[in-house]
Every structure is written in structure tokens, then in C-alpha cells.
PDB file of N, CA and C in Angstrom:
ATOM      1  N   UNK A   1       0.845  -1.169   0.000  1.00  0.00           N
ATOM      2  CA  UNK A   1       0.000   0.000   0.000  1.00  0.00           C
ATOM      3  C   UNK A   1       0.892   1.233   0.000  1.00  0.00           C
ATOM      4  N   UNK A   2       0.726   2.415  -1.035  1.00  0.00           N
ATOM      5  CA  UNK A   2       1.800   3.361  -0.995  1.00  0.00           C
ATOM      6  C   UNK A   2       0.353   4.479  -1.419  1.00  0.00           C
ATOM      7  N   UNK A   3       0.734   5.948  -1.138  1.00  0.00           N
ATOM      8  CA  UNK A   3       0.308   6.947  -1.140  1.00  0.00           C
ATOM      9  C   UNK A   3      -0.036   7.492  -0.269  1.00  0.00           C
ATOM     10  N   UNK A   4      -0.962   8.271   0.284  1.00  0.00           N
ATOM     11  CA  UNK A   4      -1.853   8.795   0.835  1.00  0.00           C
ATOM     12  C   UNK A   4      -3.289   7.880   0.925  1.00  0.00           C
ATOM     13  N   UNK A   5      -3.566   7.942  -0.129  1.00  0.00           N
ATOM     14  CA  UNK A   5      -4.934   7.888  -0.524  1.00  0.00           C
ATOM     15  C   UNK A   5      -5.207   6.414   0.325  1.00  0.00           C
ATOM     16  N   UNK A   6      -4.604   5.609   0.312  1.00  0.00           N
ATOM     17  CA  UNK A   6      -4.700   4.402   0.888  1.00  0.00           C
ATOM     18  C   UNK A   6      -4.858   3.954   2.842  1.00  0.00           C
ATOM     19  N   UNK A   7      -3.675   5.291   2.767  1.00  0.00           N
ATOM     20  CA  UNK A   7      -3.763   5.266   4.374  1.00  0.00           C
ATOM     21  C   UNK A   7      -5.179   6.068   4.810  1.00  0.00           C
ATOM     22  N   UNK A   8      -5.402   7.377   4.060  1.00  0.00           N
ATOM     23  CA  UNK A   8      -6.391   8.141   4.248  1.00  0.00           C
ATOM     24  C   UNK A   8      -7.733   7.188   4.619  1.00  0.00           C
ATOM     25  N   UNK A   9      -8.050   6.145   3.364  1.00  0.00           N
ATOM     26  CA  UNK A   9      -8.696   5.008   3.609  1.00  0.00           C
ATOM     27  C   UNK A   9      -8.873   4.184   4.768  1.00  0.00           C
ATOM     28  N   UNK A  10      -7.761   3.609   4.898  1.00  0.00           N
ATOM     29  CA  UNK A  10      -7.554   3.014   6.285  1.00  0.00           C
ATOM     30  C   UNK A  10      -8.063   3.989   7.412  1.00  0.00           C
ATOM     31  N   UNK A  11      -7.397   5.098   7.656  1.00  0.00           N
ATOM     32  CA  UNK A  11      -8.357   5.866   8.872  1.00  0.00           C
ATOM     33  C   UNK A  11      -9.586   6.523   8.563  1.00  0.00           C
ATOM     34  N   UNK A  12      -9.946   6.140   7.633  1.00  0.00           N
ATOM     35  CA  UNK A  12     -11.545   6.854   7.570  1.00  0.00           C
ATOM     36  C   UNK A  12     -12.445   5.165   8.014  1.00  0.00           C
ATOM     37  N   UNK A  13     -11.787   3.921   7.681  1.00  0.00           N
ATOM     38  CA  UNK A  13     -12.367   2.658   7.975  1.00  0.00           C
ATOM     39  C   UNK A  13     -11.908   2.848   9.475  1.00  0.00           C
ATOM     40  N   UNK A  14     -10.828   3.109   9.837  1.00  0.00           N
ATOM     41  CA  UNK A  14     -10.731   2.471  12.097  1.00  0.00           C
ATOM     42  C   UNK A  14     -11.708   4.002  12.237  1.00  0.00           C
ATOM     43  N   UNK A  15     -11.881   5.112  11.702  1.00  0.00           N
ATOM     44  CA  UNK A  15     -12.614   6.008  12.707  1.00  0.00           C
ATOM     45  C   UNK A  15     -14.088   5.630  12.569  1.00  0.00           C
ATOM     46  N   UNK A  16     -14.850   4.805  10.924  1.00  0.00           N
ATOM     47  CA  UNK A  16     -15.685   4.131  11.441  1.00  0.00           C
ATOM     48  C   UNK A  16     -16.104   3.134  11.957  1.00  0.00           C
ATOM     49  N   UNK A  17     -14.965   2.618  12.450  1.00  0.00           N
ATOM     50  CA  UNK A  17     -15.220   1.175  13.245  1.00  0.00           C
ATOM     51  C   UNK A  17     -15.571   1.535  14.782  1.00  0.00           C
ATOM     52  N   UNK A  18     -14.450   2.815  14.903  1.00  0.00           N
ATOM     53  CA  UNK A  18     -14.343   3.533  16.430  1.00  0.00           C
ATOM     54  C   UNK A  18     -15.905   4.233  16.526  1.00  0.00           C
ATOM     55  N   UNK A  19     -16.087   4.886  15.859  1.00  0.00           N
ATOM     56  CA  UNK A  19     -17.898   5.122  15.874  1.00  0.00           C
ATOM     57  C   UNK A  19     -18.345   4.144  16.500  1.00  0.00           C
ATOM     58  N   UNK A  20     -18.882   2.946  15.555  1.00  0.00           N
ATOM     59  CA  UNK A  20     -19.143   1.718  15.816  1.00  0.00           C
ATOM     60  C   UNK A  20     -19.321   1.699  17.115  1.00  0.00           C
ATOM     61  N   UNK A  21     -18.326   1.501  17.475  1.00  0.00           N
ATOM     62  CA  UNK A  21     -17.957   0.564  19.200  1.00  0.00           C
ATOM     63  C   UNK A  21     -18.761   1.561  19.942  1.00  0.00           C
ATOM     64  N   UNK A  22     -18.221   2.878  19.671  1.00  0.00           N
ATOM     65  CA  UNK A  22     -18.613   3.551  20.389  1.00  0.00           C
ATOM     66  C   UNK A  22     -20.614   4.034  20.705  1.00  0.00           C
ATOM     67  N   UNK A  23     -20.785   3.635  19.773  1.00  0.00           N
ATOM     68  CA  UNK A  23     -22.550   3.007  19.642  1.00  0.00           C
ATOM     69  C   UNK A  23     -23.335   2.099  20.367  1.00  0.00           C
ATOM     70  N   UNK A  24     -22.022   0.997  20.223  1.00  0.00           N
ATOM     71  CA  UNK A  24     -22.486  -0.556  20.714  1.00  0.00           C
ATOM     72  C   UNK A  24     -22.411  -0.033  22.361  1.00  0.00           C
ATOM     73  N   UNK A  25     -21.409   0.529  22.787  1.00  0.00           N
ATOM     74  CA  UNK A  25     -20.837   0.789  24.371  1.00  0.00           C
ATOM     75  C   UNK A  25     -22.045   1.407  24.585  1.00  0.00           C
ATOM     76  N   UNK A  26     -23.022   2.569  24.274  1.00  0.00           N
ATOM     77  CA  UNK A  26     -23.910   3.088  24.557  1.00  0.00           C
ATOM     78  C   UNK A  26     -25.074   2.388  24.313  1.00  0.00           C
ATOM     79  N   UNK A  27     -25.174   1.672  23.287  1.00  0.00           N
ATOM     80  CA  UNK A  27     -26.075   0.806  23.763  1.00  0.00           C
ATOM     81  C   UNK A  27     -25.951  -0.500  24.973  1.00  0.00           C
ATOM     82  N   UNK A  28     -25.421  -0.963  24.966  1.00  0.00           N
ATOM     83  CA  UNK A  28     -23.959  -1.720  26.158  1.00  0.00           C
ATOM     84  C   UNK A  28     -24.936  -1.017  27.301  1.00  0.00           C
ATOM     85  N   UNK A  29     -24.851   0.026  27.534  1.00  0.00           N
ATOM     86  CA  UNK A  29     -24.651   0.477  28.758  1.00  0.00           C
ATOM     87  C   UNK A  29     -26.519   0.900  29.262  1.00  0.00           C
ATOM     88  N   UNK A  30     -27.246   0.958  28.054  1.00  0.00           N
ATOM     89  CA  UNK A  30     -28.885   0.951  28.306  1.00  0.00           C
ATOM     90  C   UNK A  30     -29.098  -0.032  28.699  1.00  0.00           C
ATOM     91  N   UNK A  31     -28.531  -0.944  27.690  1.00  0.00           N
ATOM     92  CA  UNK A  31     -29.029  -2.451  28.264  1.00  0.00           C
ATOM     93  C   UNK A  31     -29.034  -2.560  29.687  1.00  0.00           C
ATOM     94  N   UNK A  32     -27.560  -2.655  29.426  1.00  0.00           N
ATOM     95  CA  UNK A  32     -27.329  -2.659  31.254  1.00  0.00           C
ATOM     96  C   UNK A  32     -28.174  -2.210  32.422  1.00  0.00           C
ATOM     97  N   UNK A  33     -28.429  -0.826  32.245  1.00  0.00           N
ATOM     98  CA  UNK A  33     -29.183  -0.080  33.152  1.00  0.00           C
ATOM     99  C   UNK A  33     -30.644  -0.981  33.101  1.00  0.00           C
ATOM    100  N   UNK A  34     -31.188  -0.688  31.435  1.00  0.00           N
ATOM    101  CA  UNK A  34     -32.563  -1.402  31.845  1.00  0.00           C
ATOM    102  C   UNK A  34     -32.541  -2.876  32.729  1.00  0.00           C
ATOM    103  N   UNK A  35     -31.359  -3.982  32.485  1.00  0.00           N
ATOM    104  CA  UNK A  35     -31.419  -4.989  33.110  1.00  0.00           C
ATOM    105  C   UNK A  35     -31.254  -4.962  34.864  1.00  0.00           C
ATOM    106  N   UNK A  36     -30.674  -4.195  35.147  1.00  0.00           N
ATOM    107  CA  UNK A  36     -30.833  -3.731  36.646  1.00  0.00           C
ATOM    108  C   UNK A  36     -31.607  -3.375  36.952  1.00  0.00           C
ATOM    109  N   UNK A  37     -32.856  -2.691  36.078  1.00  0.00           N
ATOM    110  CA  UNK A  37     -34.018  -2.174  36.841  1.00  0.00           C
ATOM    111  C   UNK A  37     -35.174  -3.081  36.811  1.00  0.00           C
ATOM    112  N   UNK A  38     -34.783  -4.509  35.776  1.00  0.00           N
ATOM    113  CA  UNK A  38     -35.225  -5.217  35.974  1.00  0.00           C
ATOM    114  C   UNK A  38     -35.415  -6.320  36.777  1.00  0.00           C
ATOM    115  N   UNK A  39     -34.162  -6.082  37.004  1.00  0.00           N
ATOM    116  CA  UNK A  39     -33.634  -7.626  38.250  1.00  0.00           C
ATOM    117  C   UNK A  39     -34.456  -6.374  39.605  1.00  0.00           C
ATOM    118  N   UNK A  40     -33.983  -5.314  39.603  1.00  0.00           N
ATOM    119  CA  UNK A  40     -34.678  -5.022  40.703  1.00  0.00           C
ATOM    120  C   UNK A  40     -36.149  -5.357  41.025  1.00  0.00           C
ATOM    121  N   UNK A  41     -37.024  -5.183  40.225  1.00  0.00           N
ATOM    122  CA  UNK A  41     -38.545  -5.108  40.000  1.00  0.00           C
ATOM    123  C   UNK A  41     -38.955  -6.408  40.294  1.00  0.00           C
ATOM    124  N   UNK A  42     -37.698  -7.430  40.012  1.00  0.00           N
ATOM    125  CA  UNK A  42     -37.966  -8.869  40.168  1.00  0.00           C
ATOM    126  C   UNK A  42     -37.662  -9.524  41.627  1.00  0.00           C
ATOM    127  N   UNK A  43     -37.235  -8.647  42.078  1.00  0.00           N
ATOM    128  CA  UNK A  43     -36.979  -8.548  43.973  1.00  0.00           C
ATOM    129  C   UNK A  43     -38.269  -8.536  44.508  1.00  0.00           C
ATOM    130  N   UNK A  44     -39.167  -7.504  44.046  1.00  0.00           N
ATOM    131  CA  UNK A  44     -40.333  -7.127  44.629  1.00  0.00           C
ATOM    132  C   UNK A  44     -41.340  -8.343  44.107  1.00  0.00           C
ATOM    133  N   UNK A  45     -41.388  -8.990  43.637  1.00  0.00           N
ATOM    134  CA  UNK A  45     -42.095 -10.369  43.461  1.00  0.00           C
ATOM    135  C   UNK A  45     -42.707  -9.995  41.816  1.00  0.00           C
ATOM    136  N   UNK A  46     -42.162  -8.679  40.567  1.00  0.00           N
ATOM    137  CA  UNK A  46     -42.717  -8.347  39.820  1.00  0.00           C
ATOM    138  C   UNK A  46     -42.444  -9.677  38.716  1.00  0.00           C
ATOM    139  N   UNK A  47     -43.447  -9.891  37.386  1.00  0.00           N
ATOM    140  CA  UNK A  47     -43.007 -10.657  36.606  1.00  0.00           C
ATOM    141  C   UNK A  47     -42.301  -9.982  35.021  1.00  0.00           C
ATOM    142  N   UNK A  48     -40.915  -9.770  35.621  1.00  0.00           N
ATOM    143  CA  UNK A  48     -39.974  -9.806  34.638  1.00  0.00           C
ATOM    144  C   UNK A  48     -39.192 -10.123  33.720  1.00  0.00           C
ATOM    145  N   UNK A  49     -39.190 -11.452  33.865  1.00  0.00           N
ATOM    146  CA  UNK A  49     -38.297 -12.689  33.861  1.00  0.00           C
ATOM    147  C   UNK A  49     -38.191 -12.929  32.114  1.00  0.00           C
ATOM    148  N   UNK A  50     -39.396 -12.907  31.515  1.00  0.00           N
ATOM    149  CA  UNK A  50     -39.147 -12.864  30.116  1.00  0.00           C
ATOM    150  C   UNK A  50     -38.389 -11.436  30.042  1.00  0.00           C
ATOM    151  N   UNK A  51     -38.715 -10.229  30.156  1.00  0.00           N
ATOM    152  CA  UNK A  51     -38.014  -9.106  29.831  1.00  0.00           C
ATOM    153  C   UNK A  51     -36.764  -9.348  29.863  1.00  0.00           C
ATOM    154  N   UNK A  52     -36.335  -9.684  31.133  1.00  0.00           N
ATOM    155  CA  UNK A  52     -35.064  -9.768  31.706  1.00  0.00           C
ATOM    156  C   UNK A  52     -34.204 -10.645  31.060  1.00  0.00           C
ATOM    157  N   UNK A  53     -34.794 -11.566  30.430  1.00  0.00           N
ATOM    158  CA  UNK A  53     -33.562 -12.876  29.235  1.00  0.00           C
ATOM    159  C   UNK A  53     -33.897 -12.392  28.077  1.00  0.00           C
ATOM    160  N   UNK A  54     -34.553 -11.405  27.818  1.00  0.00           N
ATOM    161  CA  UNK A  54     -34.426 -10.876  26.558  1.00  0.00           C
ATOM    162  C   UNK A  54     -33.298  -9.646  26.307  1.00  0.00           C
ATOM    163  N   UNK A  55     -33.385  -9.037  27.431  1.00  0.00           N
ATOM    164  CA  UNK A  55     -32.405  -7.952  27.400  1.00  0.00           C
ATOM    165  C   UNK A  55     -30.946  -8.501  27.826  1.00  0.00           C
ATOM    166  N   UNK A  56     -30.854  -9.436  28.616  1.00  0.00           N
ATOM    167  CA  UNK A  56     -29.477 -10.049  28.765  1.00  0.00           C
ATOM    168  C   UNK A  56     -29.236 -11.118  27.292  1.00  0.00           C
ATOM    169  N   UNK A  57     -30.233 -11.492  26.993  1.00  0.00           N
ATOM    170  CA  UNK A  57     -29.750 -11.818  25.523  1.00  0.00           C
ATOM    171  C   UNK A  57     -29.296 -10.544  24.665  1.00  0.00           C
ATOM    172  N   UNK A  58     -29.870  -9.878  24.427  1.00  0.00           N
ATOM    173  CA  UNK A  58     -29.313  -8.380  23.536  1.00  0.00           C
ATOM    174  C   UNK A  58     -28.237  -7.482  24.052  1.00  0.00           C
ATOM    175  N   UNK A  59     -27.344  -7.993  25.279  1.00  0.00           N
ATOM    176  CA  UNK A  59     -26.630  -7.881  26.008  1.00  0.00           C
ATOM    177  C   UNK A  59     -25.467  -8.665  25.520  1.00  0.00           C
ATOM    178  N   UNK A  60     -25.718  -9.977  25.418  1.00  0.00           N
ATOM    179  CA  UNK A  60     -24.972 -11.050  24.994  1.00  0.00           C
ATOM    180  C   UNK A  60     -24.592 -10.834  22.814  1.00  0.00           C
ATOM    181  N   UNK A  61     -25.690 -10.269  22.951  1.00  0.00           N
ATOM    182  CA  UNK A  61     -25.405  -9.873  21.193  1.00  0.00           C
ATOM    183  C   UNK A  61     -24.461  -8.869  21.249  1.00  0.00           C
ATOM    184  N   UNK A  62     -24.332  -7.818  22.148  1.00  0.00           N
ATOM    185  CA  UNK A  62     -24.147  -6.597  22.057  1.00  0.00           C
ATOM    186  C   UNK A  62     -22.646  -6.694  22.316  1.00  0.00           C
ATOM    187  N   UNK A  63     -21.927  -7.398  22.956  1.00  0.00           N
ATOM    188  CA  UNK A  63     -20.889  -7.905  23.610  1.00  0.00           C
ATOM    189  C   UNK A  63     -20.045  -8.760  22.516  1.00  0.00           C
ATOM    190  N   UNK A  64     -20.831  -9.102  21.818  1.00  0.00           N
ATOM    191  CA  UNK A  64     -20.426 -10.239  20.482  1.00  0.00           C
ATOM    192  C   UNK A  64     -19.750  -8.953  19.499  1.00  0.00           C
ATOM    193  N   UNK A  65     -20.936  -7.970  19.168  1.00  0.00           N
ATOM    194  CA  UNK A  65     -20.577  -6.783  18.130  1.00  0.00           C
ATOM    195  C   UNK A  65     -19.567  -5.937  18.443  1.00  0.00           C
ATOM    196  N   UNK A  66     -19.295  -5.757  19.808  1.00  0.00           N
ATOM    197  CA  UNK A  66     -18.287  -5.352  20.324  1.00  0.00           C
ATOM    198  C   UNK A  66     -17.239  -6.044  19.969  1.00  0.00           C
ATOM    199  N   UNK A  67     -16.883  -7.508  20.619  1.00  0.00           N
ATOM    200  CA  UNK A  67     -15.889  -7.856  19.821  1.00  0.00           C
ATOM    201  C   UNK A  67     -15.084  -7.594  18.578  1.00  0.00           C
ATOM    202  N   UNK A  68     -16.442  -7.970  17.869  1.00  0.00           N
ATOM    203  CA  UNK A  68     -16.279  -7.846  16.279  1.00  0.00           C
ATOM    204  C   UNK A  68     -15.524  -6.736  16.299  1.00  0.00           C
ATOM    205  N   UNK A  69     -16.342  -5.667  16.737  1.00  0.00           N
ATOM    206  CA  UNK A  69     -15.639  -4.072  16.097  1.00  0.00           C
ATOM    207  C   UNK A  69     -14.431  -3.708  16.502  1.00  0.00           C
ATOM    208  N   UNK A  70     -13.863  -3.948  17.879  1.00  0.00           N
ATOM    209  CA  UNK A  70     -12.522  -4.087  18.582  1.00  0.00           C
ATOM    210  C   UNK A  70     -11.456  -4.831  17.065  1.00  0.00           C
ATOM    211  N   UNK A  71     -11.968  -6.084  16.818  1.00  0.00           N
ATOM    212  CA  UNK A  71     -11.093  -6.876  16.464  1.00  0.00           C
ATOM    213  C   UNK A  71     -10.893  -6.229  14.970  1.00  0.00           C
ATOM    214  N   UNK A  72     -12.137  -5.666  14.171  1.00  0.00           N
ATOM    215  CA  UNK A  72     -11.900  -4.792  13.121  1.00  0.00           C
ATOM    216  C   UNK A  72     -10.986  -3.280  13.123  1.00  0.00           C
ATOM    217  N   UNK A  73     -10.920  -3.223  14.664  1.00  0.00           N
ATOM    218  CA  UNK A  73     -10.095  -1.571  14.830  1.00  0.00           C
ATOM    219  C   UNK A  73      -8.547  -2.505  14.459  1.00  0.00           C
ATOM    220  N   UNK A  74      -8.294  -3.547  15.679  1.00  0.00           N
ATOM    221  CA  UNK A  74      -7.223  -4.158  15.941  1.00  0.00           C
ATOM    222  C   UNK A  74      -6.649  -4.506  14.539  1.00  0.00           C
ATOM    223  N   UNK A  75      -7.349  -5.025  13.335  1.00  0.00           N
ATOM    224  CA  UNK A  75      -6.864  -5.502  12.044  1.00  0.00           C
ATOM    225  C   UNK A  75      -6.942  -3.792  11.234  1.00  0.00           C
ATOM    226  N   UNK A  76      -7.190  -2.832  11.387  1.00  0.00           N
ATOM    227  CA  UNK A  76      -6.817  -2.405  10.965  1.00  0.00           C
ATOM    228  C   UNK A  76      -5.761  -0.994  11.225  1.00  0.00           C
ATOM    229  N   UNK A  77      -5.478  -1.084  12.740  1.00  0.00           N
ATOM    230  CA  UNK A  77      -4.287  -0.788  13.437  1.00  0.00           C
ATOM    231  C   UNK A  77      -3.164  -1.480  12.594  1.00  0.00           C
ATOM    232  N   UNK A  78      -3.279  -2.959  12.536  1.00  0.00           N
ATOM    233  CA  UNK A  78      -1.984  -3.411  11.916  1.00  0.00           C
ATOM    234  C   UNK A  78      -1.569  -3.019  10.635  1.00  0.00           C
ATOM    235  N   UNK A  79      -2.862  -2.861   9.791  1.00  0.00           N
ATOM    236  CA  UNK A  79      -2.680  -2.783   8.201  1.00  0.00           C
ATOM    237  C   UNK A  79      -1.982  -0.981   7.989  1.00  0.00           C
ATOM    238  N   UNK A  80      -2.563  -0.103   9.489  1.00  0.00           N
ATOM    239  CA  UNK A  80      -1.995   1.143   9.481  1.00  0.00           C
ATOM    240  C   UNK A  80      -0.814   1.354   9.594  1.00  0.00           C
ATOM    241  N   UNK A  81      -0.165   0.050  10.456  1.00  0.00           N
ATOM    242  CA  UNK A  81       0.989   0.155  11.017  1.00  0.00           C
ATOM    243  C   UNK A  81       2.307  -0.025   9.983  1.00  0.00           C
ATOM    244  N   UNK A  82       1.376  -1.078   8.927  1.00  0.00           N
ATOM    245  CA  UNK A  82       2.318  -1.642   7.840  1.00  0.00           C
ATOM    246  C   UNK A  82       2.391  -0.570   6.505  1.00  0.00           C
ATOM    247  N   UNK A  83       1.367   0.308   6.848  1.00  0.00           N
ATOM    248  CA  UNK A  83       1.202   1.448   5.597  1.00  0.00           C
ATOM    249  C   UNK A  83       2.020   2.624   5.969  1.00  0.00           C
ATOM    250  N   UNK A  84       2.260   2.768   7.619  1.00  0.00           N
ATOM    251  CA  UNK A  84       3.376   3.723   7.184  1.00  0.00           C
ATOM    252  C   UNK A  84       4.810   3.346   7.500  1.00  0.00           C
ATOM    253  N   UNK A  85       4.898   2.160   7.962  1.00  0.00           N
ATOM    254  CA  UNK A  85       6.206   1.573   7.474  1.00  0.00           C
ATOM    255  C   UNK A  85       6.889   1.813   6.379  1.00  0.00           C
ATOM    256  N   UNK A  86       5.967   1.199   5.156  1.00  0.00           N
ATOM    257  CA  UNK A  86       5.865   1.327   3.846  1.00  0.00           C
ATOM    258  C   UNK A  86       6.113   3.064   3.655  1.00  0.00           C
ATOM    259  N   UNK A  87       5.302   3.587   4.045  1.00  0.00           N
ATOM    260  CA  UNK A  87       5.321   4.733   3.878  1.00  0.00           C
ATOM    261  C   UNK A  87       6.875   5.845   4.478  1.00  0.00           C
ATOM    262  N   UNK A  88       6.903   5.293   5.353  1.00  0.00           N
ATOM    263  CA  UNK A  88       8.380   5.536   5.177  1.00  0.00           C
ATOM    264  C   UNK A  88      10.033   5.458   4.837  1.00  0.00           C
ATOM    265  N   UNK A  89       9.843   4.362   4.129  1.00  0.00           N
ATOM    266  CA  UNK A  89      10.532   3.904   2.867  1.00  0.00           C
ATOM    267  C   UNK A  89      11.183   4.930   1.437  1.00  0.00           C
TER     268      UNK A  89
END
């Protein structure tokens, strides 16, 4: 990979991957909240219990996409790393 144009590429792909994550984390973090206010409600003898494995399932998705997007920053950290290697040649 040589130019500009290529690396330019590359960080316009990790800053939308970094978006990304940064989406998933906020959603990440509703979940979360709503699932605590569910387990709470479920203290008081409320019936939650479907809610509550639905949102820790979309929890469990959410955690998956995270991955993903981490591991898409991480692959393309490296491909950045090797472009300005190259690039400084």
C-alpha cells in the first residue's frame, strides 16, 4: 500500500469502526441499566423474567458486536501500522 490515498482510507475505515464501538458501548450500557431495573422489580415479586432474558440476551449480542468491532479496529491498526512503514521507505 503506498500513497496517501490508501492510508487516508484506512483511517476513515478504524474512525468508522471507532464510531461503531462507540454506539455498541452506549447501547452496552442501556441495556445494562434497563437490566438492573429489571432484576430489581424482580426482587419485589414483579413478573420480569421474560423481559429480563431478553435484554441479557441483547446484552450477549451486544458484547459479540463489540468484539467484532474491537477486532476490526485491531486488524486495521496493523494494516496502518504496515502502511506507514511502507510509507516511510
Amino acid at each position: 500500500m503506498t500513497g496517501a490515498a490508501p492510508l487516508q482510507e484506512l483511517l476513515r475505515l478504524r474512525l468508522e469502526a471507532v464510531q461503531a464501538v462507540s454506539a455498541l458501548m452506549a447501547e452496552h450500557l442501556r441495556l445494562s441499566q434497563a437490566g438492573a431495573g429489571l432484576r430489581i422489580r424482580a426482587l419485589g415479586g414483579g413478573r420480569e423474567e421474560a423481559a429480563l432474558a431478553e435484554t441479557e440476551a441483547a446484552l450477549a449480542a451486544c458484547d459479540r458486536q463489540i468484539a467484532r468491532a474491537e477486532a476490526r479496529i485491531a486488524a486495521l491498526d496493523a494494516q496502518l501500522a504496515a502502511a506507514g512503514k511502507e510509507q516511510d521507505r
